[in-house]
N, C-alpha and C. Protein backbone atom coordinates (compact mmCIF):
# COMPACT_ATOMS: atom_id res chain seq x y z
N UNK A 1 -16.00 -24.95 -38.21
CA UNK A 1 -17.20 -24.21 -38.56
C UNK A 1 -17.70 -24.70 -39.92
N UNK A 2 -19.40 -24.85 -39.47
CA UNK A 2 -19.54 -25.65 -40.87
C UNK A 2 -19.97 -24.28 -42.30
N UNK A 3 -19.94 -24.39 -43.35
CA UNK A 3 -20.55 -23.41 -44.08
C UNK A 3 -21.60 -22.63 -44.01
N UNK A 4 -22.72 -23.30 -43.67
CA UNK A 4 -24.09 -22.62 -42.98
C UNK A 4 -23.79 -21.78 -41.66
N UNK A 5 -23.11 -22.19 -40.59
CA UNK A 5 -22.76 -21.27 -39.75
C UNK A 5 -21.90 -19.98 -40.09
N UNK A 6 -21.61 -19.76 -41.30
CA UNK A 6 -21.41 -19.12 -41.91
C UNK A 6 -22.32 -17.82 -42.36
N UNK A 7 -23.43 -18.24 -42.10
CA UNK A 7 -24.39 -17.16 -42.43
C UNK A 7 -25.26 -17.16 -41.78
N UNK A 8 -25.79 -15.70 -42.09
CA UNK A 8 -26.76 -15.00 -40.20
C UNK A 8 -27.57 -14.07 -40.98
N UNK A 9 -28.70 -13.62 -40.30
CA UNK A 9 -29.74 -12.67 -40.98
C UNK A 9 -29.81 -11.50 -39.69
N UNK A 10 -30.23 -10.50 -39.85
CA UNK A 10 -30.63 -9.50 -39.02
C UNK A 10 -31.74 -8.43 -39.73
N UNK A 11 -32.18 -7.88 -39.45
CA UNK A 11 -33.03 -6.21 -40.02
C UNK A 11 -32.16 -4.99 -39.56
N UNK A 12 -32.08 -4.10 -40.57
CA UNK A 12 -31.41 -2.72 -40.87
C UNK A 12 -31.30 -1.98 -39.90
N UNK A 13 -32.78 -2.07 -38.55
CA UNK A 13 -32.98 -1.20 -37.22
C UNK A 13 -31.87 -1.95 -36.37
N UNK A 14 -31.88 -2.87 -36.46
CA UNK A 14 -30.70 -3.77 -34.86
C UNK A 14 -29.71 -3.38 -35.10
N UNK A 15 -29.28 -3.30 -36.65
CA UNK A 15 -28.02 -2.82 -36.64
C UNK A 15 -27.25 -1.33 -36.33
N UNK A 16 -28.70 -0.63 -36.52
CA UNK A 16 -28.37 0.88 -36.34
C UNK A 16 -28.59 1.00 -34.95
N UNK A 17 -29.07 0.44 -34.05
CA UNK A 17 -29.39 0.58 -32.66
C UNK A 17 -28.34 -0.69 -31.84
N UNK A 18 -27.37 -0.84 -32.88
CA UNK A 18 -27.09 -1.73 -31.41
C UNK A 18 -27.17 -2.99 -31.12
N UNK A 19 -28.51 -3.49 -31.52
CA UNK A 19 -29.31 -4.62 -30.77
C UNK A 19 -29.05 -5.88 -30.77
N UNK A 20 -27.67 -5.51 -32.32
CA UNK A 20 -27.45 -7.19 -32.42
C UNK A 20 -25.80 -7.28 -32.44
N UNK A 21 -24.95 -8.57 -32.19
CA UNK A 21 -23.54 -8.76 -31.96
C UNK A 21 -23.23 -9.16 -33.21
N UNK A 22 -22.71 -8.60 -34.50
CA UNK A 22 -22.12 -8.96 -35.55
C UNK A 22 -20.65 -8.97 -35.58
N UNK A 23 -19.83 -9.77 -35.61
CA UNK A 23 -18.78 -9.90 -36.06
C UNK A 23 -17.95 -8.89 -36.76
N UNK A 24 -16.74 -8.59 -36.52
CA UNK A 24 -16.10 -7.31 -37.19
C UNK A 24 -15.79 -8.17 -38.70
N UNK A 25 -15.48 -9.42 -39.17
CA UNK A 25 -15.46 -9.53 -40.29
C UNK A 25 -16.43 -10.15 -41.05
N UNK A 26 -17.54 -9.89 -40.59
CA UNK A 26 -18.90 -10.19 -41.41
C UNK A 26 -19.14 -8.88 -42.55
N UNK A 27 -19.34 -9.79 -43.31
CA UNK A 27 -19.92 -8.80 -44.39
C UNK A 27 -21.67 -8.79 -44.11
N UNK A 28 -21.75 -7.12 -44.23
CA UNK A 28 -23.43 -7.09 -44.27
C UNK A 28 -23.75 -6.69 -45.46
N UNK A 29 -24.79 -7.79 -46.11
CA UNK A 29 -25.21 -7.90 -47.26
C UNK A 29 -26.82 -7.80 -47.22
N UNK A 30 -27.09 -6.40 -48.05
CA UNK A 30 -28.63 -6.15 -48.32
C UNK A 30 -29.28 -6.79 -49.28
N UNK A 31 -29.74 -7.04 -49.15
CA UNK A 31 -31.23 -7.81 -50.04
C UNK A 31 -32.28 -7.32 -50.10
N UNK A 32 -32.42 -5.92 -50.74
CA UNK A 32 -33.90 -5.19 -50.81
C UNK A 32 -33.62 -5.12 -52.20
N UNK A 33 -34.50 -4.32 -52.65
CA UNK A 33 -34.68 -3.99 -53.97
C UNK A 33 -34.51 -2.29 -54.03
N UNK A 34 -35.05 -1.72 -53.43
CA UNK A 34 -34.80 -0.52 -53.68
C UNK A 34 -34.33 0.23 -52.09
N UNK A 35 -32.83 0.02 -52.07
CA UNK A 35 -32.74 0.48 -50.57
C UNK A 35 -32.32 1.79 -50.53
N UNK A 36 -32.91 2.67 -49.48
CA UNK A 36 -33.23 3.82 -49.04
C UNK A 36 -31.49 4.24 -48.82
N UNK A 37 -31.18 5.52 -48.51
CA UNK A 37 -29.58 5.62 -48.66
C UNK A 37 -29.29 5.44 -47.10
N UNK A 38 -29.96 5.98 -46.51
CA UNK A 38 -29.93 5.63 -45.09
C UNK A 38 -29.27 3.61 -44.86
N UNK A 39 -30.31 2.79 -45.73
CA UNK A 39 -30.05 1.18 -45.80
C UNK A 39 -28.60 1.50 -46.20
N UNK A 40 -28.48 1.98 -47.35
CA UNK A 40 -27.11 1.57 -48.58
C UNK A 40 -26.21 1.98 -46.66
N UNK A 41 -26.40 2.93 -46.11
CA UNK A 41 -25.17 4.10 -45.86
C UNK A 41 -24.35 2.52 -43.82
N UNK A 42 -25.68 1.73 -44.07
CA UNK A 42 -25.61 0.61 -42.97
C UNK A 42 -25.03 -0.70 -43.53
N UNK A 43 -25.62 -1.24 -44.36
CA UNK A 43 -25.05 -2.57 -45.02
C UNK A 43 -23.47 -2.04 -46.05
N UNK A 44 -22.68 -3.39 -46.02
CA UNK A 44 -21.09 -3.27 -47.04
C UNK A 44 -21.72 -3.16 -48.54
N UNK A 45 -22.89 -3.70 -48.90
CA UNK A 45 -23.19 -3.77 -50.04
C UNK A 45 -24.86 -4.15 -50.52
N UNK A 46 -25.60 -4.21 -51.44
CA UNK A 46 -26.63 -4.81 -51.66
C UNK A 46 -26.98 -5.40 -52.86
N UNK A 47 -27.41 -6.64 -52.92
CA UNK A 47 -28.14 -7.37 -54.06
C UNK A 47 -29.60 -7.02 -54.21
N UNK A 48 -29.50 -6.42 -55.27
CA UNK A 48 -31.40 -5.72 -55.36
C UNK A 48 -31.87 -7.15 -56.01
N UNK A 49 -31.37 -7.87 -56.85
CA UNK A 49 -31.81 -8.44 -57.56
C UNK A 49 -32.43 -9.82 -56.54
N UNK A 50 -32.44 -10.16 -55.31
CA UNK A 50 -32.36 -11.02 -54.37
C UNK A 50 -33.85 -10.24 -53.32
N UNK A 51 -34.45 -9.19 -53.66
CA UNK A 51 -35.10 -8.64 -52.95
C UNK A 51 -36.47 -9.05 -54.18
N UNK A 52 -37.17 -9.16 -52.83
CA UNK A 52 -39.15 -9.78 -53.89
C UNK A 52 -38.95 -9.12 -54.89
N UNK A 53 -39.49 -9.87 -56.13
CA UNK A 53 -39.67 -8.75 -57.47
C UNK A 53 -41.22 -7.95 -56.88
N UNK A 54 -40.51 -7.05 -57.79
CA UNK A 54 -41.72 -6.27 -57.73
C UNK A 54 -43.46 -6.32 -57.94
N UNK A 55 -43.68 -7.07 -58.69
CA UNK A 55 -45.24 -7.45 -58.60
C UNK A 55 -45.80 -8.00 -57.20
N UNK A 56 -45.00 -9.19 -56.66
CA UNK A 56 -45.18 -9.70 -55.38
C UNK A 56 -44.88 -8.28 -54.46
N UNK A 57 -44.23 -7.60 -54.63
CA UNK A 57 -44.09 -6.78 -53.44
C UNK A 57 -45.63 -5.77 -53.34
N UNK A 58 -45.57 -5.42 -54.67
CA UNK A 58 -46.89 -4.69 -54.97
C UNK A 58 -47.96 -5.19 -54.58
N UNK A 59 -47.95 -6.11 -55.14
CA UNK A 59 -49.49 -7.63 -54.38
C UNK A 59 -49.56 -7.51 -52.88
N UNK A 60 -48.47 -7.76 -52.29
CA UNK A 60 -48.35 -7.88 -51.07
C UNK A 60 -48.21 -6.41 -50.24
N UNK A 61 -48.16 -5.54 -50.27
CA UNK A 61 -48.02 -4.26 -49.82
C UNK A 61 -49.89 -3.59 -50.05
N UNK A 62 -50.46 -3.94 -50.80
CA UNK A 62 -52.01 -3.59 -51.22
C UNK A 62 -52.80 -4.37 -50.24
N UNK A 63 -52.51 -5.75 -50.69
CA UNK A 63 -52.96 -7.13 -49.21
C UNK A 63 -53.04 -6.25 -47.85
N UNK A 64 -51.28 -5.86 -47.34
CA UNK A 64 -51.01 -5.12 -46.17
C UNK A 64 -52.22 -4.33 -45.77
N UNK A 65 -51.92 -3.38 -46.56
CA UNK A 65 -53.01 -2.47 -46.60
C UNK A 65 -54.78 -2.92 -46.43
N UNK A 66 -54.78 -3.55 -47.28
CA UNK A 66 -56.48 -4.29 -47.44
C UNK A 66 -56.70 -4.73 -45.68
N UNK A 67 -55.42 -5.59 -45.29
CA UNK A 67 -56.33 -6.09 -44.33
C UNK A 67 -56.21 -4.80 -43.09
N UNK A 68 -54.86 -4.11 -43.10
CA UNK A 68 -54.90 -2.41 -41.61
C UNK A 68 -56.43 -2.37 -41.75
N UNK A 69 -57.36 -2.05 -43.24
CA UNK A 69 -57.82 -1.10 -43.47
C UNK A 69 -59.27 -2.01 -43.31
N UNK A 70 -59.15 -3.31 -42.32
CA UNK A 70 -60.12 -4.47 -42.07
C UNK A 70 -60.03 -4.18 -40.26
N UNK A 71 -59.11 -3.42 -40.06
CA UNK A 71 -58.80 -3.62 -38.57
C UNK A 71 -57.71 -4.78 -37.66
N UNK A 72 -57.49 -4.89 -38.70
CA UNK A 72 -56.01 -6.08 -38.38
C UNK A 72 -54.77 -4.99 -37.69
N UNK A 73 -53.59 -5.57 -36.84
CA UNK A 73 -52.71 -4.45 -36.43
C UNK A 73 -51.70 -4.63 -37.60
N UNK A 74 -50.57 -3.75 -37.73
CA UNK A 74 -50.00 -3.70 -38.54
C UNK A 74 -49.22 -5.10 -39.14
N UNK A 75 -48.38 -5.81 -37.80
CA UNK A 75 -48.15 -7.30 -37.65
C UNK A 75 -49.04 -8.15 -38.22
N UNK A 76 -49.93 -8.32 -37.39
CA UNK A 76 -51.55 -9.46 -38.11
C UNK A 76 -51.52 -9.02 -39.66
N UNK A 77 -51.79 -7.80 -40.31
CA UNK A 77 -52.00 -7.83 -41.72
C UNK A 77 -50.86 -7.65 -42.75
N UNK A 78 -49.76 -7.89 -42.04
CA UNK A 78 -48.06 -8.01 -42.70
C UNK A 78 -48.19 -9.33 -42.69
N UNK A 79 -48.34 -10.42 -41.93
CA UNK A 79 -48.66 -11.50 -41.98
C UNK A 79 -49.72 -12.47 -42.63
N UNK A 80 -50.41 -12.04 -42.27
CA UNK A 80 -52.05 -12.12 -43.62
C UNK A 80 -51.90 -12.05 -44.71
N UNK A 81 -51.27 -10.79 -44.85
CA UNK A 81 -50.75 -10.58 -46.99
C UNK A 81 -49.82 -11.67 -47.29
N UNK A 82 -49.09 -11.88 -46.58
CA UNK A 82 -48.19 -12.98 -46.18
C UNK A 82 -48.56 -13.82 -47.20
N UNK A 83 -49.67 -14.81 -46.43
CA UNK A 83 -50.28 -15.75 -46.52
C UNK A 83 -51.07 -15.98 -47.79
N UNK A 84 -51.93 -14.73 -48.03
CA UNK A 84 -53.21 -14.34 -49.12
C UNK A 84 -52.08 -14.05 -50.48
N UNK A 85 -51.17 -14.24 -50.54
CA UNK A 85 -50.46 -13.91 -51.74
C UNK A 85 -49.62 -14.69 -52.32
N UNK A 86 -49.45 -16.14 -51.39
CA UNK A 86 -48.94 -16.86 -51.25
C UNK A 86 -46.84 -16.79 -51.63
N UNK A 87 -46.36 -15.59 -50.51
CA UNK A 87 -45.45 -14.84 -50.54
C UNK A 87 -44.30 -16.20 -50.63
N UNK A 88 -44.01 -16.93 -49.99
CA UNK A 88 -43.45 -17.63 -49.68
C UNK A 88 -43.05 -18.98 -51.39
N UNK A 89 -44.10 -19.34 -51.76
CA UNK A 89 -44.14 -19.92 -53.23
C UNK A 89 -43.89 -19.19 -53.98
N UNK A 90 -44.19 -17.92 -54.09
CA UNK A 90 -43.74 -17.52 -55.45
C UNK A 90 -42.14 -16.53 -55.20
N UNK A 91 -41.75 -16.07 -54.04
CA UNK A 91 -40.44 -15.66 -53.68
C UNK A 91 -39.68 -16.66 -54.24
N UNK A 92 -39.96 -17.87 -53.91
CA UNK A 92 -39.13 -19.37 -53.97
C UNK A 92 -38.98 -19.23 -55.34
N UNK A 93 -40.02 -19.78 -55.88
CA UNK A 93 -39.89 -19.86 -57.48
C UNK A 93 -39.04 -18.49 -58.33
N UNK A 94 -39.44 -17.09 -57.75
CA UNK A 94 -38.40 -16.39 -58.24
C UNK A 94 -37.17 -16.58 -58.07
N UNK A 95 -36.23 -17.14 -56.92
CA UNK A 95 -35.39 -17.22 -56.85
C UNK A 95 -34.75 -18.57 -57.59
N UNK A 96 -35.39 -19.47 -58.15
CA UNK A 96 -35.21 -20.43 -59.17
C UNK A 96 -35.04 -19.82 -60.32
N UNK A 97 -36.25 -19.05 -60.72
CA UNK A 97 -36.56 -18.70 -62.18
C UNK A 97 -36.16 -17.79 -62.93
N UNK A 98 -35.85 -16.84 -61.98
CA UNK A 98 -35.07 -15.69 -62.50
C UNK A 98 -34.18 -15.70 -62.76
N UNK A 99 -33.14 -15.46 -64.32
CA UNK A 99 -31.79 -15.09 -64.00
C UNK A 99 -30.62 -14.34 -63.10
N UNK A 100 -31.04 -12.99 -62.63
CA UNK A 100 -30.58 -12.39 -62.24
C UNK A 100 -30.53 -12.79 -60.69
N UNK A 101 -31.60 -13.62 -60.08
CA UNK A 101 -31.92 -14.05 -58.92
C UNK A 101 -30.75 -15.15 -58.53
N UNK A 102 -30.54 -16.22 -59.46
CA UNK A 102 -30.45 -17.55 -59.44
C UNK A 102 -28.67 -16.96 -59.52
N UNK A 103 -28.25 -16.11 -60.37
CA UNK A 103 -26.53 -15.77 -60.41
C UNK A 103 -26.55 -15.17 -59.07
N UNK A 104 -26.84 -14.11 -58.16
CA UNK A 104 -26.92 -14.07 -57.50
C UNK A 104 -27.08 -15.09 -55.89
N UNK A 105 -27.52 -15.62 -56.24
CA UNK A 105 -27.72 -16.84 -54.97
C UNK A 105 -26.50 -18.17 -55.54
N UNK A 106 -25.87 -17.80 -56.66
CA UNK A 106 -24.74 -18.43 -57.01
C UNK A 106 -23.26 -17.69 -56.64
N UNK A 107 -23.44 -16.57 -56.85
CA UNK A 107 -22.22 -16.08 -56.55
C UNK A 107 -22.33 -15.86 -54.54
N UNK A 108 -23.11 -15.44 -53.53
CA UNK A 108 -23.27 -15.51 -52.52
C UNK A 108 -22.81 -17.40 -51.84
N UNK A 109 -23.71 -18.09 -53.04
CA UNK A 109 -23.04 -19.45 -52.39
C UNK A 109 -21.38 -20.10 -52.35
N UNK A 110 -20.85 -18.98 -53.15
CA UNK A 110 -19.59 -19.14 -53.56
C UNK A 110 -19.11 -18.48 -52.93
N UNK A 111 -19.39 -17.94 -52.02
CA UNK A 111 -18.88 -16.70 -50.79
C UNK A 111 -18.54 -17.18 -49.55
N UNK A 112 -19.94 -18.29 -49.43
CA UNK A 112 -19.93 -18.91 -48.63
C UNK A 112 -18.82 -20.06 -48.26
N UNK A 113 -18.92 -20.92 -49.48
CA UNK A 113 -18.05 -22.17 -49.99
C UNK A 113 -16.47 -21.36 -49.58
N UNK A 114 -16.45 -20.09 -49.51
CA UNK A 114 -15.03 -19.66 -49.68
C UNK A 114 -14.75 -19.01 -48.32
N UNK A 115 -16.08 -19.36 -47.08
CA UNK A 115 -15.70 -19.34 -46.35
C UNK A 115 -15.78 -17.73 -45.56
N UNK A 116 -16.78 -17.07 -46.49
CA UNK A 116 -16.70 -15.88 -46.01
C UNK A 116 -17.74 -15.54 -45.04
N UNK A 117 -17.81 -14.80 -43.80
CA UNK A 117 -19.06 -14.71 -43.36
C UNK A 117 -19.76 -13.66 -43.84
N UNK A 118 -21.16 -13.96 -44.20
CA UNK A 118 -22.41 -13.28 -44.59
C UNK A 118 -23.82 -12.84 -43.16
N UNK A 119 -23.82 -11.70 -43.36
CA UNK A 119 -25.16 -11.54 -42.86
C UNK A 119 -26.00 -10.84 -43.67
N UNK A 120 -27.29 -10.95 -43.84
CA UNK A 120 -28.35 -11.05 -45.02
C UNK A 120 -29.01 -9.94 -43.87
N UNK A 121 -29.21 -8.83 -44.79
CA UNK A 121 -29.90 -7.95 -44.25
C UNK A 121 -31.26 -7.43 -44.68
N UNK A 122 -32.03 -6.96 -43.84
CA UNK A 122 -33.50 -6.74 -44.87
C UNK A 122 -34.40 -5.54 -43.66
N UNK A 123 -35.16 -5.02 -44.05
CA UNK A 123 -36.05 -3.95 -42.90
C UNK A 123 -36.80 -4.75 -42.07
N UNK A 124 -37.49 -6.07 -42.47
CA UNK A 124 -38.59 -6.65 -41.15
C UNK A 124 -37.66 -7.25 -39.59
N UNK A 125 -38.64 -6.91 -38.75
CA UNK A 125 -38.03 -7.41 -37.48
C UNK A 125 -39.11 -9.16 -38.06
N UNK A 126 -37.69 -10.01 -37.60
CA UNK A 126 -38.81 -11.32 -37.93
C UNK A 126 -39.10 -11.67 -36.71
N UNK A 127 -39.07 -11.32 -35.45
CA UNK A 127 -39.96 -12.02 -34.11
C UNK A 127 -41.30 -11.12 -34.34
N UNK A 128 -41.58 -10.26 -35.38
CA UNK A 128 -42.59 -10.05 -35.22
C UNK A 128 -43.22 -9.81 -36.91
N UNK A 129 -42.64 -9.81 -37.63
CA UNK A 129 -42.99 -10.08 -39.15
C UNK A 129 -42.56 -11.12 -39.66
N UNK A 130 -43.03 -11.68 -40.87
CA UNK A 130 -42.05 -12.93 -41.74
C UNK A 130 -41.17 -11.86 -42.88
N UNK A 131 -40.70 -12.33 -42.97
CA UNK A 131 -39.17 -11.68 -44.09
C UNK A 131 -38.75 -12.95 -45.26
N UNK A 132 -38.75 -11.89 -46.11
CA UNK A 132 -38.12 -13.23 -46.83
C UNK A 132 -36.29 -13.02 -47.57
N UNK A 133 -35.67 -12.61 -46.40
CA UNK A 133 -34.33 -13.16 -45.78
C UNK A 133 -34.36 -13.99 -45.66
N UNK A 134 -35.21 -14.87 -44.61
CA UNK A 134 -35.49 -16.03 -44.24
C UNK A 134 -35.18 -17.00 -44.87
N UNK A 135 -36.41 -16.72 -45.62
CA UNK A 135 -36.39 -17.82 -47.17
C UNK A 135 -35.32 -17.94 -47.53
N UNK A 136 -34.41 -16.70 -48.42
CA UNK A 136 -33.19 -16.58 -48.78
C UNK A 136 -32.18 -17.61 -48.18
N UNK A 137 -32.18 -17.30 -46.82
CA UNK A 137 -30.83 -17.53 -45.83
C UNK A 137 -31.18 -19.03 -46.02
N UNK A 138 -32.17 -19.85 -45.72
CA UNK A 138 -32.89 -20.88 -45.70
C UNK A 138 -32.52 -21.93 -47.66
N UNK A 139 -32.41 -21.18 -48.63
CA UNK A 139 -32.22 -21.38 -49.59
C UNK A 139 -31.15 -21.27 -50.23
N UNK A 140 -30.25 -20.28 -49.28
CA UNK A 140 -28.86 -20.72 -49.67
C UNK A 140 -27.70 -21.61 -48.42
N UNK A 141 -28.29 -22.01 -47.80
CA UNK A 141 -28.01 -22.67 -46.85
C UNK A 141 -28.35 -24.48 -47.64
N UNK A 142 -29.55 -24.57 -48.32
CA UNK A 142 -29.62 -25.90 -49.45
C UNK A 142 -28.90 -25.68 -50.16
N UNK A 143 -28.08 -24.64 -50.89
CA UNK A 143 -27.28 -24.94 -51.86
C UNK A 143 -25.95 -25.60 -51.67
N UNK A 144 -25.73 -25.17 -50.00
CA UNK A 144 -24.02 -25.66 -49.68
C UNK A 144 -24.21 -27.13 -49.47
């Protein structure tokens, strides 16, 4: 097993319903920023510091909104803000730029390297939203 197979993403609902086959020795690891106790009471643990900073979330949650409130469905304008906020570049760059981001995606890569399994947890369903787990999983998967 190579290191990257090592790590897996899911959303907070599959796990409470069932929907997905996780491993009894996977660790489930949250990546929000401010998780609800219901999240804390599902995932082994959480890195807030690994969840969008807050301005982007703010930016992007108003976007959301802007476009529902254009007639977009909830999907289409989760996706749109997406895009219009350019979620994806500046997630990235936080996770470079930030201290607290960058130890974090250091100590997880060292989790990895050591062989542990990770699943990266977050609220979006991604067959029908983008998440930036994704990114994450995707970015520490370049580090190994």
């Amino acid at each position: 097993m190579t290191t990257t197979d090592l790590l897996e993403d899911t959303y907070v609902a599959a796990l409470q319903h069932n929907l997905v086959d996780v491993p009894t020795e996977a660790t489930l690891v949250g990546v929000v920023r401010q998780p609800t106790s219901w999240f804390r009471a599902t995932v082994d643990e959480n890195y807030p510091a690994l969840g969008p900073p807050v301005d982007l979330l703010d930016e992007f949650k108003q976007r959301h909104e802007d476009f529902k409130m254009q007639g977009l469905c909830d999907e289409g304008a989760h996706n749109a803000a997406w895009d219009d906020v350019e979620f994806e570049k500046r997630y990235q760059s936080y996770l470079t730029g930030v201290v607290d981001a960058r130890e974090a995606v250091a100590e997880l890569t060292s989790r990895l390297r050591d062989e542990e399994l990770l699943v990266l947890v977050c609220f979006e369903n991604t067959n029908q939203k983008r998440c930036h787990r994704t990114l994450l999983k995707a970015h520490l998967n370049a580090q190994l």
